[in-house]
N, C-alpha and C. Protein backbone atom coordinates (compact mmCIF):
# COMPACT_ATOMS: atom_id res chain seq x y z
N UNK A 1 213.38 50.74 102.54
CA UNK A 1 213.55 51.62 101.40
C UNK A 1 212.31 52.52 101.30
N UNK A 2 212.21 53.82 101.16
CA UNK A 2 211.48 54.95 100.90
C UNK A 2 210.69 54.90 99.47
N UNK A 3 209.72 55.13 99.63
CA UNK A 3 209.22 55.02 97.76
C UNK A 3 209.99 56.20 96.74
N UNK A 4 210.65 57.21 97.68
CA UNK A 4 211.14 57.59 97.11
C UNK A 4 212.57 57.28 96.11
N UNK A 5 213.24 55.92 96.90
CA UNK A 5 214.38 55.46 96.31
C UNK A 5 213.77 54.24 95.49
N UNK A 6 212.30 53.76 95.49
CA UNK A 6 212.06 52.66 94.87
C UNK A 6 212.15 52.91 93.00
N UNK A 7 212.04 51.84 92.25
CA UNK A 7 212.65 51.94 91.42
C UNK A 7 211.06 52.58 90.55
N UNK A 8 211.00 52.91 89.40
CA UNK A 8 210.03 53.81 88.57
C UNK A 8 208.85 52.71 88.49
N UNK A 9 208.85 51.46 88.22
CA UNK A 9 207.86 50.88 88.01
C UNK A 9 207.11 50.69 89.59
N UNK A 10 207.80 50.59 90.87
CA UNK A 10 207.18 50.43 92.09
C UNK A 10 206.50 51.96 92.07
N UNK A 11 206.93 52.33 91.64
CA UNK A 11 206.62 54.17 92.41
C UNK A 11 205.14 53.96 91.22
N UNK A 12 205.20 53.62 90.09
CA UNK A 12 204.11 53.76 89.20
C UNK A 12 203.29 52.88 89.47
N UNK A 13 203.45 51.53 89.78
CA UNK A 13 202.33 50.47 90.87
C UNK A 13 201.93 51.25 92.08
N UNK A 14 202.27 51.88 92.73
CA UNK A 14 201.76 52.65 93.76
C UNK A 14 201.05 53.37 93.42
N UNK A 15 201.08 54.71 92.56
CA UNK A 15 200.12 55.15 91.94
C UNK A 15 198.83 54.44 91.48
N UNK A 16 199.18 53.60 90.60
CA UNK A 16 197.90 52.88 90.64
C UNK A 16 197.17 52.11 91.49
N UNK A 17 197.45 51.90 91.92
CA UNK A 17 196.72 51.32 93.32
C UNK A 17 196.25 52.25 94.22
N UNK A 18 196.13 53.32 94.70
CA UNK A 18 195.91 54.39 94.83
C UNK A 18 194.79 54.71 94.05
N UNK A 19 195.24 54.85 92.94
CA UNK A 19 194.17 56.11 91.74
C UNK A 19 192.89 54.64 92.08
N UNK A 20 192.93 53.54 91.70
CA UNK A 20 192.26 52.28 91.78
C UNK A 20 191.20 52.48 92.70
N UNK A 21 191.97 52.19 94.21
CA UNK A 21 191.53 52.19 95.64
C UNK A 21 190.62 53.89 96.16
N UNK A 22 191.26 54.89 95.63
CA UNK A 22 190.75 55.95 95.46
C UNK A 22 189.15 56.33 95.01
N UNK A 23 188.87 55.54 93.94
CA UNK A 23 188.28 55.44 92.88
C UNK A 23 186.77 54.17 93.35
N UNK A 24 187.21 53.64 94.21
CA UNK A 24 186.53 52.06 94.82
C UNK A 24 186.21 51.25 93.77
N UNK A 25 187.53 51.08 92.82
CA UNK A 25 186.76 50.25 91.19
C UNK A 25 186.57 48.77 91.95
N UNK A 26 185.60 48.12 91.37
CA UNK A 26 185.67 46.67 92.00
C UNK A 26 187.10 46.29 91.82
N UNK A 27 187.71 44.77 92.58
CA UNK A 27 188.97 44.10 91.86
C UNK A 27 188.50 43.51 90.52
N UNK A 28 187.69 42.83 90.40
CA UNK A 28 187.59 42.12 89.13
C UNK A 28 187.13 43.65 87.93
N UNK A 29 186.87 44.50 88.06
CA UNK A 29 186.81 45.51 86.95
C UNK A 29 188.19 45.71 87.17
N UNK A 30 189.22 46.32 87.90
CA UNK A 30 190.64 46.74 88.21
C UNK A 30 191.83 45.39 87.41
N UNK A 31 190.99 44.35 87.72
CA UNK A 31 192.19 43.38 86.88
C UNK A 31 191.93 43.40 85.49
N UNK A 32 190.42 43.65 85.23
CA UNK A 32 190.28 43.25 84.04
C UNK A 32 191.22 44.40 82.82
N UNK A 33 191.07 45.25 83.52
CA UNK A 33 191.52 46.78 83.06
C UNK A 33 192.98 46.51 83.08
N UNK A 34 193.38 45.93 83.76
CA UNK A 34 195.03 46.06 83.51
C UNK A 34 195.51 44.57 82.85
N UNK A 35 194.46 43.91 82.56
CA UNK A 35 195.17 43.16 81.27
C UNK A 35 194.97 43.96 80.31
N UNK A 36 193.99 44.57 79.96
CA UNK A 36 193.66 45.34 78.45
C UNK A 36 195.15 46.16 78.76
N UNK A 37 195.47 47.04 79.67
CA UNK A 37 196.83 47.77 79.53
C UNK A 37 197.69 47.02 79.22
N UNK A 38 197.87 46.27 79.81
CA UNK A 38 199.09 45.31 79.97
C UNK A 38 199.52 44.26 78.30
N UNK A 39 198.54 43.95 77.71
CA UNK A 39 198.24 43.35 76.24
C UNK A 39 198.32 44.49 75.40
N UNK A 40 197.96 45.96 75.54
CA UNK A 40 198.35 47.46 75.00
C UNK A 40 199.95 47.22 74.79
N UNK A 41 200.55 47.29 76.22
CA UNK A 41 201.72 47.40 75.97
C UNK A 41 202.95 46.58 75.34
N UNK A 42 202.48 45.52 75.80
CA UNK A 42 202.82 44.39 74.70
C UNK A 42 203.02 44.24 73.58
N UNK A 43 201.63 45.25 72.33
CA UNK A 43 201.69 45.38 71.61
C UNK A 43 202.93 46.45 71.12
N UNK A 44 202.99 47.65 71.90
CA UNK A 44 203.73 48.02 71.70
C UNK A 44 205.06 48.33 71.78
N UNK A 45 205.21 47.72 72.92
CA UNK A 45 207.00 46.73 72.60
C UNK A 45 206.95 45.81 71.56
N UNK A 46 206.27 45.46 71.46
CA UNK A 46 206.79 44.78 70.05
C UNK A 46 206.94 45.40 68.47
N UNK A 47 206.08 46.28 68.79
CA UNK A 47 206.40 47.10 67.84
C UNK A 47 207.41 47.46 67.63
N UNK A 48 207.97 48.86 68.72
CA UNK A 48 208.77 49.10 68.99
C UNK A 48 210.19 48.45 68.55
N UNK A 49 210.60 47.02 68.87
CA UNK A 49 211.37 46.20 68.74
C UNK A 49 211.15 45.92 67.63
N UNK A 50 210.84 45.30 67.17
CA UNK A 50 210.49 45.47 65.44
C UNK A 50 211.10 46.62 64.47
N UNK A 51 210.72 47.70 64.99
CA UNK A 51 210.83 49.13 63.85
C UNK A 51 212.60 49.09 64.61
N UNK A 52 213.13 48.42 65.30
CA UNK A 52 214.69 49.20 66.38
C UNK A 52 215.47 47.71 65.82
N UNK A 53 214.94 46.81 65.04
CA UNK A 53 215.75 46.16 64.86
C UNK A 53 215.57 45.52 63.47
């Protein structure tokens, strides 16, 4: 499969890993950073779900 047929979240993991690797962030600064995103977003799905239901 082509990244082009991959689905939006592979194509957006690619990007980041990239912008990351690009960038030479250490891994342990790179993970730490995508829990803070990742606990972001969380928050706001739940929100989200909340105010939609």
């Amino acid at each position: 499969m082509s990244l082009k047929q991959a689905p939006d979240e592979v194509k957006l993991a690619v990007d980041l890993i990239m912008l990351l690797e690009q960038h030479a962030i250490p891994t342990q600064t790179a993970l730490a950073a995508l829990d803070i995103v990742r606990e972001d977003y969380l928050r706001k799905q739940r929100a989200e779900q909340a105010s939609s239901g």
